[in-house]
N, C-alpha and C. Protein backbone atom coordinates (compact mmCIF):
# COMPACT_ATOMS: atom_id res chain seq x y z
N UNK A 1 10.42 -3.04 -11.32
CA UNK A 1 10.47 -2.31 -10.06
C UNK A 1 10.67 -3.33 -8.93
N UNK A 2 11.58 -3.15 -8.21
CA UNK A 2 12.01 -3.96 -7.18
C UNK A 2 12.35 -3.36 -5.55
N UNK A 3 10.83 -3.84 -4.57
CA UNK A 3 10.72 -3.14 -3.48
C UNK A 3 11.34 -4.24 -2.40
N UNK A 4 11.98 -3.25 -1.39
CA UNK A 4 12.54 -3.94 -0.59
C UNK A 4 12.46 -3.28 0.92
N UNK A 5 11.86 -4.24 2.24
CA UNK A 5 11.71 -3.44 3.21
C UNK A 5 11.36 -4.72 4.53
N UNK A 6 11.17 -3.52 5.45
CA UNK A 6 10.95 -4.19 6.57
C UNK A 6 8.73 -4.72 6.87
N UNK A 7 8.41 -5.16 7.01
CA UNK A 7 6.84 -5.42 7.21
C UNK A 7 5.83 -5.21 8.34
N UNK A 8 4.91 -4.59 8.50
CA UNK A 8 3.84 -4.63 9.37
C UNK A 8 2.38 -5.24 9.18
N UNK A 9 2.39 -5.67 9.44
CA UNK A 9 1.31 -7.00 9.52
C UNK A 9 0.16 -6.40 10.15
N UNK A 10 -1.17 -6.46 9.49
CA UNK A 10 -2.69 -6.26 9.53
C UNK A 10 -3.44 -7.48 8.97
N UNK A 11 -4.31 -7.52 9.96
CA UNK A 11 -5.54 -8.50 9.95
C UNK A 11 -5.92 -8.37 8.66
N UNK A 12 -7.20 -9.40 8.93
CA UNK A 12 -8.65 -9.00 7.52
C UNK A 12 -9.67 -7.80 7.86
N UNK A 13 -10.21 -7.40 6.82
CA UNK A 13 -11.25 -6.26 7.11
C UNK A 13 -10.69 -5.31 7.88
N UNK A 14 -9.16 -4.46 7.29
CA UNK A 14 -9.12 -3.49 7.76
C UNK A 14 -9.46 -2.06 6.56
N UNK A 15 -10.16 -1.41 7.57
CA UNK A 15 -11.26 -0.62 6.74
C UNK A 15 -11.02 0.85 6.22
N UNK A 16 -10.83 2.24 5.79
CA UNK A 16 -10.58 3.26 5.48
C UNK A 16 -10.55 3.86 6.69
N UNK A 17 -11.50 3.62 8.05
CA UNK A 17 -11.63 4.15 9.28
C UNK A 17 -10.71 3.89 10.10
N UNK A 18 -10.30 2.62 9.65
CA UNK A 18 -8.80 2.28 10.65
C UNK A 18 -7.56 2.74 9.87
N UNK A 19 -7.52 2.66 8.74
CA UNK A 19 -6.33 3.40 8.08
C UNK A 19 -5.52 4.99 8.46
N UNK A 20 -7.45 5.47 8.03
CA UNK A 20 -7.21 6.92 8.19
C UNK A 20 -8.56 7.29 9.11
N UNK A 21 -8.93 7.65 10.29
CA UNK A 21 -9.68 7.76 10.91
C UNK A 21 -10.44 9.30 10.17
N UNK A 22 -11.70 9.05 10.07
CA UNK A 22 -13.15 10.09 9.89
C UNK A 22 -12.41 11.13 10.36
N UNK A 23 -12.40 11.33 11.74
CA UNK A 23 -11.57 12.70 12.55
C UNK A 23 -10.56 13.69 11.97
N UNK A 24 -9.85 12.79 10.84
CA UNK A 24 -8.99 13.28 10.60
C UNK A 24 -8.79 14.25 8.97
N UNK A 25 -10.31 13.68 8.31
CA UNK A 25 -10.72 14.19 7.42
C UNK A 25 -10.47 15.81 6.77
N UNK A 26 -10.30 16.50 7.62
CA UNK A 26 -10.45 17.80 7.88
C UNK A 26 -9.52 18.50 6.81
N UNK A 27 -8.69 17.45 6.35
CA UNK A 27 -7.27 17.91 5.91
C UNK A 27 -7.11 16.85 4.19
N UNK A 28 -6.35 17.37 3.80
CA UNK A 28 -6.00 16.71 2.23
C UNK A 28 -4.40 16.60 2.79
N UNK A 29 -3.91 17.44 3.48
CA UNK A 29 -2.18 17.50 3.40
C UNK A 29 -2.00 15.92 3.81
N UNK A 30 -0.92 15.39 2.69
CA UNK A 30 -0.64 14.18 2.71
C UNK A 30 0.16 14.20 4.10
N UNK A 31 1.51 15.49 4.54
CA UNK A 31 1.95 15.63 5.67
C UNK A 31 1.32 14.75 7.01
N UNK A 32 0.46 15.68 7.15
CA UNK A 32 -0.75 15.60 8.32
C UNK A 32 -1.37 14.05 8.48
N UNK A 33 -1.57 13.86 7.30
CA UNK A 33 -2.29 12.32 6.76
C UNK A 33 -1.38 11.14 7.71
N UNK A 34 0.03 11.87 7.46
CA UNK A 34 0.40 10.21 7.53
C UNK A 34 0.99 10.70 9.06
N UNK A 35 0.36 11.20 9.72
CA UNK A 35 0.73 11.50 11.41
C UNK A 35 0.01 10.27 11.97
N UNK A 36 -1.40 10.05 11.79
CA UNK A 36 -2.43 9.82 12.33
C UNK A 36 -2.71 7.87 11.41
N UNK A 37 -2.09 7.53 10.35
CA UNK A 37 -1.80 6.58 9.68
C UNK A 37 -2.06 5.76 10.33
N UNK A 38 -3.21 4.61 10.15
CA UNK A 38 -3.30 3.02 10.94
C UNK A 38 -4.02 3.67 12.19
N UNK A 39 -3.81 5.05 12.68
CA UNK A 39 -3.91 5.07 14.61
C UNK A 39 -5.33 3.84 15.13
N UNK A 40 -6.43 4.31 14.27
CA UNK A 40 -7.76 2.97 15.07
C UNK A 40 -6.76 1.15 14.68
N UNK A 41 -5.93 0.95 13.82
CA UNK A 41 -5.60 -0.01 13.65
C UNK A 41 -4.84 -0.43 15.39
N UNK A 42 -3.60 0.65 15.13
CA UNK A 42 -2.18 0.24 15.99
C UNK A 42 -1.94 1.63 16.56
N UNK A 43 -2.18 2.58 17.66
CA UNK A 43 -2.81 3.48 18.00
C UNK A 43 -0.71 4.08 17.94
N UNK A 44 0.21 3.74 17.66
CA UNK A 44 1.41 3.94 17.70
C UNK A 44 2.29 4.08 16.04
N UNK A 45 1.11 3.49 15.52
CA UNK A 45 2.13 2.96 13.98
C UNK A 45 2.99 4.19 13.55
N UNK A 46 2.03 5.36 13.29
CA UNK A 46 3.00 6.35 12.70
C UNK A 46 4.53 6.52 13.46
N UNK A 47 4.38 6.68 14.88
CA UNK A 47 5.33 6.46 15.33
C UNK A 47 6.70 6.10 14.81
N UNK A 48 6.15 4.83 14.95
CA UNK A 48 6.95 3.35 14.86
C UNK A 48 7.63 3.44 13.10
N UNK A 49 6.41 3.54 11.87
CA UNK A 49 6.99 3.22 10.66
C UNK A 49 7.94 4.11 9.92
N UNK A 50 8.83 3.40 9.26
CA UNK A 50 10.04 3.93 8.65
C UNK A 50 9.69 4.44 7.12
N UNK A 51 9.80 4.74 6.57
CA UNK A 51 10.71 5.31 5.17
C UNK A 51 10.88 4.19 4.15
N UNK A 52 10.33 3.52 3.65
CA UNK A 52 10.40 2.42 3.10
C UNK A 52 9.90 0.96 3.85
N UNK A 53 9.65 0.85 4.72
CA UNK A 53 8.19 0.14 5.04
C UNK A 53 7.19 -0.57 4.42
N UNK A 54 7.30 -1.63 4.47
CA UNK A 54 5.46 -2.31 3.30
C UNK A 54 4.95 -3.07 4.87
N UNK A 55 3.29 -2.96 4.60
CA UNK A 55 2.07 -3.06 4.75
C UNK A 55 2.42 -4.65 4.03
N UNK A 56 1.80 -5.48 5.05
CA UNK A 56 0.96 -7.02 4.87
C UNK A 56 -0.07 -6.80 5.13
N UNK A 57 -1.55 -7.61 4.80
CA UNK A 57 -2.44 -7.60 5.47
C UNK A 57 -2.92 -8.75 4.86
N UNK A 58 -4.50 -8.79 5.40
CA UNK A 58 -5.32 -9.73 5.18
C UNK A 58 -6.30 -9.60 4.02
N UNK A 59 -7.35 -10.00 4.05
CA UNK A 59 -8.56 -10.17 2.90
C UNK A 59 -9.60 -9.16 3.26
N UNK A 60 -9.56 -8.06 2.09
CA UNK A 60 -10.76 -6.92 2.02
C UNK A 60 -9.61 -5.95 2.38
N UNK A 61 -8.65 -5.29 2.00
CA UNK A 61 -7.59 -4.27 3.48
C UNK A 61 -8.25 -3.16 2.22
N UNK A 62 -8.80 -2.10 3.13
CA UNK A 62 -9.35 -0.89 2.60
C UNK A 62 -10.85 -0.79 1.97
N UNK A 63 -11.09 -1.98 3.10
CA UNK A 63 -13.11 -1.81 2.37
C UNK A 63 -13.59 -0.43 3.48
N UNK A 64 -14.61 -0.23 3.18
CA UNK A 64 -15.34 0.76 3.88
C UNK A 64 -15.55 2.22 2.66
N UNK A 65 -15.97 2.97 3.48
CA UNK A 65 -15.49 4.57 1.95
C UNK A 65 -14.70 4.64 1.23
N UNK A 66 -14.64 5.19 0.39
CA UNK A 66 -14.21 5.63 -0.93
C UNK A 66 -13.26 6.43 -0.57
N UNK A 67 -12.88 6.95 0.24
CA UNK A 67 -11.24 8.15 0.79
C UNK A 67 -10.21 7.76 -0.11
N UNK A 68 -9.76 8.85 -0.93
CA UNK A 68 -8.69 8.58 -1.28
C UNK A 68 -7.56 9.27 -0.27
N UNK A 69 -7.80 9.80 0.97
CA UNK A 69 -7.15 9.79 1.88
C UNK A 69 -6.36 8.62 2.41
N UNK A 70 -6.95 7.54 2.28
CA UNK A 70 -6.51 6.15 3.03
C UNK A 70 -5.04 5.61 2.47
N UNK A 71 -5.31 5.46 0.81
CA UNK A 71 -3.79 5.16 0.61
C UNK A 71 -2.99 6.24 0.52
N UNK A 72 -3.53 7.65 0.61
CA UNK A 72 -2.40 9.01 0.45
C UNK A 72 -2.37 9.35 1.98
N UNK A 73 -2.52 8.71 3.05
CA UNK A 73 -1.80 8.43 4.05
C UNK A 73 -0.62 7.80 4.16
N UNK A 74 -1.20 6.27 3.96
CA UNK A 74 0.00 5.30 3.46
C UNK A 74 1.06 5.65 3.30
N UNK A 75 0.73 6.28 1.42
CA UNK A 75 2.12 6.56 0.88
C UNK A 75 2.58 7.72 2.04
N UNK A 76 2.53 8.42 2.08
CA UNK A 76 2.69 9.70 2.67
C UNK A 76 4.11 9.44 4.08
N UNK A 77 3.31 8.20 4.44
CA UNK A 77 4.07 7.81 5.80
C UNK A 77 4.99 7.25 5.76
N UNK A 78 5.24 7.08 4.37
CA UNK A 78 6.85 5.89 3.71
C UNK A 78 6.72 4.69 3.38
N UNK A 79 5.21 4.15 3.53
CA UNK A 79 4.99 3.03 3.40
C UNK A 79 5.09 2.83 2.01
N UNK A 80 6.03 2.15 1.12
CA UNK A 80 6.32 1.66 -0.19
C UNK A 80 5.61 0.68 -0.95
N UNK A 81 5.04 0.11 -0.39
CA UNK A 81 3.86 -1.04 -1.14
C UNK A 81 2.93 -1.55 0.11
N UNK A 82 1.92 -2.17 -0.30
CA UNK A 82 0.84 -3.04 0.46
C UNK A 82 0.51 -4.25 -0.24
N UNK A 83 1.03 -5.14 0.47
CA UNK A 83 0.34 -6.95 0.23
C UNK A 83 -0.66 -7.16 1.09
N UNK A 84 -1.62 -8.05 0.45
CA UNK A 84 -2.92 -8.34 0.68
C UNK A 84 -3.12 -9.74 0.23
N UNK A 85 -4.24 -10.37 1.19
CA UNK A 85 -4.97 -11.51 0.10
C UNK A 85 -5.68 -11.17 -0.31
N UNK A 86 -6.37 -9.86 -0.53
CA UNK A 86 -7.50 -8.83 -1.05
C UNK A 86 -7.27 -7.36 -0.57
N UNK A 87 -8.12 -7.12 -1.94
CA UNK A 87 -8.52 -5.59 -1.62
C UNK A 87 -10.00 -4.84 -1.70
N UNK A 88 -10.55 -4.27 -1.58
CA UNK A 88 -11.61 -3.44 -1.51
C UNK A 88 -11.29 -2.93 -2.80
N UNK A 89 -12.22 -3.17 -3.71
CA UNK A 89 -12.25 -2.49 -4.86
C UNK A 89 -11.86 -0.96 -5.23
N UNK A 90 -12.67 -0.34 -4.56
CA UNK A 90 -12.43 1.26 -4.31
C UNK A 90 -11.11 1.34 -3.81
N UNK A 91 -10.45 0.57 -3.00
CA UNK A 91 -9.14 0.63 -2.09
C UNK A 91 -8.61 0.67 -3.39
N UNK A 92 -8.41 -0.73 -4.21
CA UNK A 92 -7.73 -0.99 -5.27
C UNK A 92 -7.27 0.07 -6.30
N UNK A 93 -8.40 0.88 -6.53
CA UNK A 93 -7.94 1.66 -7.95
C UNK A 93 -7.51 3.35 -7.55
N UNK A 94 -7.90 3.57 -6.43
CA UNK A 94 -7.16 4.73 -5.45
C UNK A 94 -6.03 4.73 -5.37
N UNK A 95 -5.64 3.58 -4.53
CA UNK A 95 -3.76 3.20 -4.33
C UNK A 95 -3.18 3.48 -5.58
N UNK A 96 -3.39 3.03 -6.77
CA UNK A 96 -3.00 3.12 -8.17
C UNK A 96 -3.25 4.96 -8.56
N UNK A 97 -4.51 5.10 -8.06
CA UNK A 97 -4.59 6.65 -8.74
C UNK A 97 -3.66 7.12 -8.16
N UNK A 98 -3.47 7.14 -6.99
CA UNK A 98 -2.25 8.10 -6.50
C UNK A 98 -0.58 7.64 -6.49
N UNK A 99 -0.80 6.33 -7.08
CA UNK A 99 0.80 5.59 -7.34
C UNK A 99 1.59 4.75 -5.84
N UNK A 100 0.45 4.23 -4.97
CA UNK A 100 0.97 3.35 -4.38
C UNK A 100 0.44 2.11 -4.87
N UNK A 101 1.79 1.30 -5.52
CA UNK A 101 1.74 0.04 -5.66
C UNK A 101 0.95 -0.87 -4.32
N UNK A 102 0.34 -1.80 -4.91
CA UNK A 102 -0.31 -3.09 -3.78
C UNK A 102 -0.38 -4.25 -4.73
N UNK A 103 0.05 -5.30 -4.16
CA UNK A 103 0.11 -6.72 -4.38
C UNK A 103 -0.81 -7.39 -3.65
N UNK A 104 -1.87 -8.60 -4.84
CA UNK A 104 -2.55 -9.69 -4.28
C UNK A 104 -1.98 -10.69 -4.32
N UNK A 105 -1.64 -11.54 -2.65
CA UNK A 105 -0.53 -12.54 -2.70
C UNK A 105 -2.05 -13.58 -1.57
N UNK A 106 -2.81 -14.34 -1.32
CA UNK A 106 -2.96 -15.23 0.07
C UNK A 106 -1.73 -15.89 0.45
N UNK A 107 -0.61 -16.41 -0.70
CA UNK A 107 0.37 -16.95 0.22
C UNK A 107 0.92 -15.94 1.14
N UNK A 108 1.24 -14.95 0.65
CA UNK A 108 2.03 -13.97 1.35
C UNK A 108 1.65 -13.42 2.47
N UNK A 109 -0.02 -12.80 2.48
CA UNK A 109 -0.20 -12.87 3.36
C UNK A 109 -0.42 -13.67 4.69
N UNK A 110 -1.00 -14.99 4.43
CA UNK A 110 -0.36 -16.06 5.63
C UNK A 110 0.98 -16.07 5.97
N UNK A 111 1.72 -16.21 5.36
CA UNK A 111 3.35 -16.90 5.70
C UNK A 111 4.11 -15.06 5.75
N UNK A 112 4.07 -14.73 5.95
CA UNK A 112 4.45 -13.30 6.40
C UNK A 112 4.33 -12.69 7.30
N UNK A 113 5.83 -12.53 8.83
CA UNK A 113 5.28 -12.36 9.78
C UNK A 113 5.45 -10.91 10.13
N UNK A 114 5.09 -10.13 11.17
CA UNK A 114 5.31 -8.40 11.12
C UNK A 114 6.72 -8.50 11.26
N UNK A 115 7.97 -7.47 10.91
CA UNK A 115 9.44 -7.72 10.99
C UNK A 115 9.69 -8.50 10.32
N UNK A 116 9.44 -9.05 8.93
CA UNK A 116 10.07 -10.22 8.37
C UNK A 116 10.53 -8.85 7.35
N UNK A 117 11.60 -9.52 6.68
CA UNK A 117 12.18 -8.39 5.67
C UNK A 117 11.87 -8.87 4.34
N UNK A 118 11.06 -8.31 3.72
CA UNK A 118 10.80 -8.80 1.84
C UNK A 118 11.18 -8.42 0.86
N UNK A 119 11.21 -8.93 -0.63
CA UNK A 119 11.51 -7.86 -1.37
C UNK A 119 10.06 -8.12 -2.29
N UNK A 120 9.65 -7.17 -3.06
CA UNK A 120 8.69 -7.68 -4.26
C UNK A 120 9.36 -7.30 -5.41
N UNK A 121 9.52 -8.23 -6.28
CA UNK A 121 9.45 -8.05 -8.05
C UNK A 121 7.89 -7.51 -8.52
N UNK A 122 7.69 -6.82 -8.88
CA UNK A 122 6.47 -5.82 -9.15
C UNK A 122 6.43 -6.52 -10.74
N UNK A 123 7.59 -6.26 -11.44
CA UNK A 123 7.18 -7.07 -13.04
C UNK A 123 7.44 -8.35 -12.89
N UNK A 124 7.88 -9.61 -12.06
CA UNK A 124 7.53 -10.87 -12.17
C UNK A 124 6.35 -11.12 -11.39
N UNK A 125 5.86 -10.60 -10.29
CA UNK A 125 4.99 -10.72 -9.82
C UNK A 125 5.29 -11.56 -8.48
N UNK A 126 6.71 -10.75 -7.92
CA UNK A 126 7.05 -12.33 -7.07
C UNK A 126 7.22 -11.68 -5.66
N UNK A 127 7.23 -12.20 -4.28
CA UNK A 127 7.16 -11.54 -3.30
C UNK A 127 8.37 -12.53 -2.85
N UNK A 128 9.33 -11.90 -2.01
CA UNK A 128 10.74 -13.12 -1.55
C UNK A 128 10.44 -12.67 -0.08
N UNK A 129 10.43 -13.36 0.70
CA UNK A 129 10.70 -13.17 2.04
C UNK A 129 11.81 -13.60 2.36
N UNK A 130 12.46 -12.71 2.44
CA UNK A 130 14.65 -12.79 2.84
C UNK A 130 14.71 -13.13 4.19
N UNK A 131 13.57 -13.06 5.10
CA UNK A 131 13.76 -13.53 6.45
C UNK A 131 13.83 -14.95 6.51
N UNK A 132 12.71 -15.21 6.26
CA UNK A 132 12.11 -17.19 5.98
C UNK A 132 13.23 -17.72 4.68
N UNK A 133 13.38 -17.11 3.79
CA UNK A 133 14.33 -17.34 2.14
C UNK A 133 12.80 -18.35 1.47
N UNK A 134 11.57 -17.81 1.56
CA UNK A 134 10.84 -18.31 1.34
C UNK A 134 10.26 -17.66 -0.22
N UNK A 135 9.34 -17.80 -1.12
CA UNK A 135 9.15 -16.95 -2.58
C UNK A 135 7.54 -17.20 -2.80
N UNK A 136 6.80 -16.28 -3.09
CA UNK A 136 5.37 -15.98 -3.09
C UNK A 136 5.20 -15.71 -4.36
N UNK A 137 4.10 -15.81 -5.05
CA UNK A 137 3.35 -15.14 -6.23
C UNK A 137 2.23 -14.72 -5.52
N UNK A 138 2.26 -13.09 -6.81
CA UNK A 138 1.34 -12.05 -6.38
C UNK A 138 0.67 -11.84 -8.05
N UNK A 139 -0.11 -11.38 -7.90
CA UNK A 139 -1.29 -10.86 -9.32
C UNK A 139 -0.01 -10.14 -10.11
N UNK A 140 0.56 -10.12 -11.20
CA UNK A 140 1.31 -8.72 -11.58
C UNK A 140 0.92 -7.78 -11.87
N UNK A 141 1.58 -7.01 -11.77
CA UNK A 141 0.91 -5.52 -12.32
C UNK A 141 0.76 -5.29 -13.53
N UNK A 142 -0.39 -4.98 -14.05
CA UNK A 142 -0.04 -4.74 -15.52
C UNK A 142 0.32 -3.26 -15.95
N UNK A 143 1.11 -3.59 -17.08
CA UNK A 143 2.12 -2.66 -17.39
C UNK A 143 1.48 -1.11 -16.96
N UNK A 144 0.06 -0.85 -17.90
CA UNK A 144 -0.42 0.63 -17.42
C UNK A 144 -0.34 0.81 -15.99
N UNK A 145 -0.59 -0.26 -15.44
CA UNK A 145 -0.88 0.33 -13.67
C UNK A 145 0.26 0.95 -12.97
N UNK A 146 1.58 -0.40 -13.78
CA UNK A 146 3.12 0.20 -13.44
C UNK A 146 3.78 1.50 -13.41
N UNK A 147 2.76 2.15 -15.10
CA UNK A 147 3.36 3.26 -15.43
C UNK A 147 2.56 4.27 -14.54
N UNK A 148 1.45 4.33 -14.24
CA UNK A 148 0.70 5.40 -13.09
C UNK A 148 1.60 5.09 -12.22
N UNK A 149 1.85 4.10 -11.53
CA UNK A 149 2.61 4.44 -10.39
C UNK A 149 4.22 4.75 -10.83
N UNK A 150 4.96 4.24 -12.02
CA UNK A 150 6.06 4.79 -11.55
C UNK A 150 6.39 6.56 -11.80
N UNK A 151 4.89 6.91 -12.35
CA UNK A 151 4.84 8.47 -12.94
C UNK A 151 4.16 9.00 -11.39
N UNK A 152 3.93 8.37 -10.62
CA UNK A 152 3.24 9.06 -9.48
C UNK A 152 1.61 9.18 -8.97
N UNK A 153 1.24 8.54 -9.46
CA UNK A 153 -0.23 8.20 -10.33
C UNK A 153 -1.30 8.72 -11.36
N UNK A 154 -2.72 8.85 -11.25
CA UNK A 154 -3.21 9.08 -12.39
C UNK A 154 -2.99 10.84 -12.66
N UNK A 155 -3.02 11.61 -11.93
CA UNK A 155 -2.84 12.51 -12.33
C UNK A 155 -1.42 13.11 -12.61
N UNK A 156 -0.25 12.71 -12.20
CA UNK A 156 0.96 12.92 -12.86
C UNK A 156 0.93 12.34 -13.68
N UNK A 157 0.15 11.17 -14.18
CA UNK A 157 0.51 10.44 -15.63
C UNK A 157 -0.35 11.77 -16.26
N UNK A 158 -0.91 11.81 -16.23
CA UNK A 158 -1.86 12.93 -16.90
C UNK A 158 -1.34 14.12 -18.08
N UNK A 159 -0.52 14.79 -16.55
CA UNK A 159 0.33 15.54 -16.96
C UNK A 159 1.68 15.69 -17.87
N UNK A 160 2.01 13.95 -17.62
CA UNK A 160 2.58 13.94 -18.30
C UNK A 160 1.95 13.95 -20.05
N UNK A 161 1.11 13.01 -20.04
CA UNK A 161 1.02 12.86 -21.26
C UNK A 161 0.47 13.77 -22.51
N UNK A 162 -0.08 14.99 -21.17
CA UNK A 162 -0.74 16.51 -22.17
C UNK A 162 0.61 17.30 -22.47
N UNK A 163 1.51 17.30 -21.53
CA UNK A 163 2.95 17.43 -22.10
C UNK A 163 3.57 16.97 -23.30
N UNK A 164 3.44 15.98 -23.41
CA UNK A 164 4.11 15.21 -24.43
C UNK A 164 3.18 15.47 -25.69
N UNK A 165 1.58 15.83 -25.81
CA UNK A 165 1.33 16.10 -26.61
C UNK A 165 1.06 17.66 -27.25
């Protein structure tokens, strides 16, 4: 799997409250979700982000609650992957349940500026920054995690596989 996009850049310790604000709870529609996306972060982002879009950030991105609102915002808003020098555990296996890919890179996230254009190799594990012509290693994905996300996550894998049997 090979992602390719433009970048927005987040600090460390950005939390489920800045992703997806409490307020906004009210709702499951992924629609709605990704109106309000980042707003305590970058009070404009939804605005601003495109359709293929990746998320940089820093160390811990998605500590705080357990919302699986936070990355089904994300995805929701077009955002195609998230690099990190960390994640929030709970962040971690959410993004996956619902099939947004995220990469652990610290190079990447230092040397990655907002507007830089990247691509990630998801099965080498490699992050290219086409702006700089610079090349990162990230954790790879292992294969199961690949297949939740390229099926949509845990519960379309699900489905699929009671299908198949």
């Amino acid at each position: 799997m090979i992602l390719k996009g433009k970048t927005w850049k987040f600090g460390d310790n950005i939390d489920t409250d800045a992703i997806i604000p409490a307020r906004y709870l009210n709702t499951s529609d992924p629609k709605e979700l990704a109106k309000h996306v980042m707003e305590d972060a970058d009070r404009n982002f939804a605005s601003k982000v495109k359709a293929g879009d990746l998320i940089v950030a820093g160390a811990n991105f998605g500590c705080g609650s357990s919302r699986e609102h936070a990355p089904i915002a994300i995805k929701a808003a077009g955002i195609q992957a998230v690099a990190a020098k960390s994640f929030a555990r709970i962040f971690y296996r959410n993004a996956f349940n619902i099939g947004l890919p995220i990469f652990e890179s610290e190079e990447a996230s230092v040397k990655i500026r907002e507007g830089d254009e990247i691509e990630i190799d998801a099965d080498r594990g490699k992050i290219r920054n086409i702006t700089k012509g610079e090349e990162y290693t990230a954790k790879p994905i292992p294969s199961f995690m690949q297949e939740l996300i390229s099926t949509g996550g845990l519960i379309e894998w699900t489905r699929k596989r009671i299908k198949a049997s």
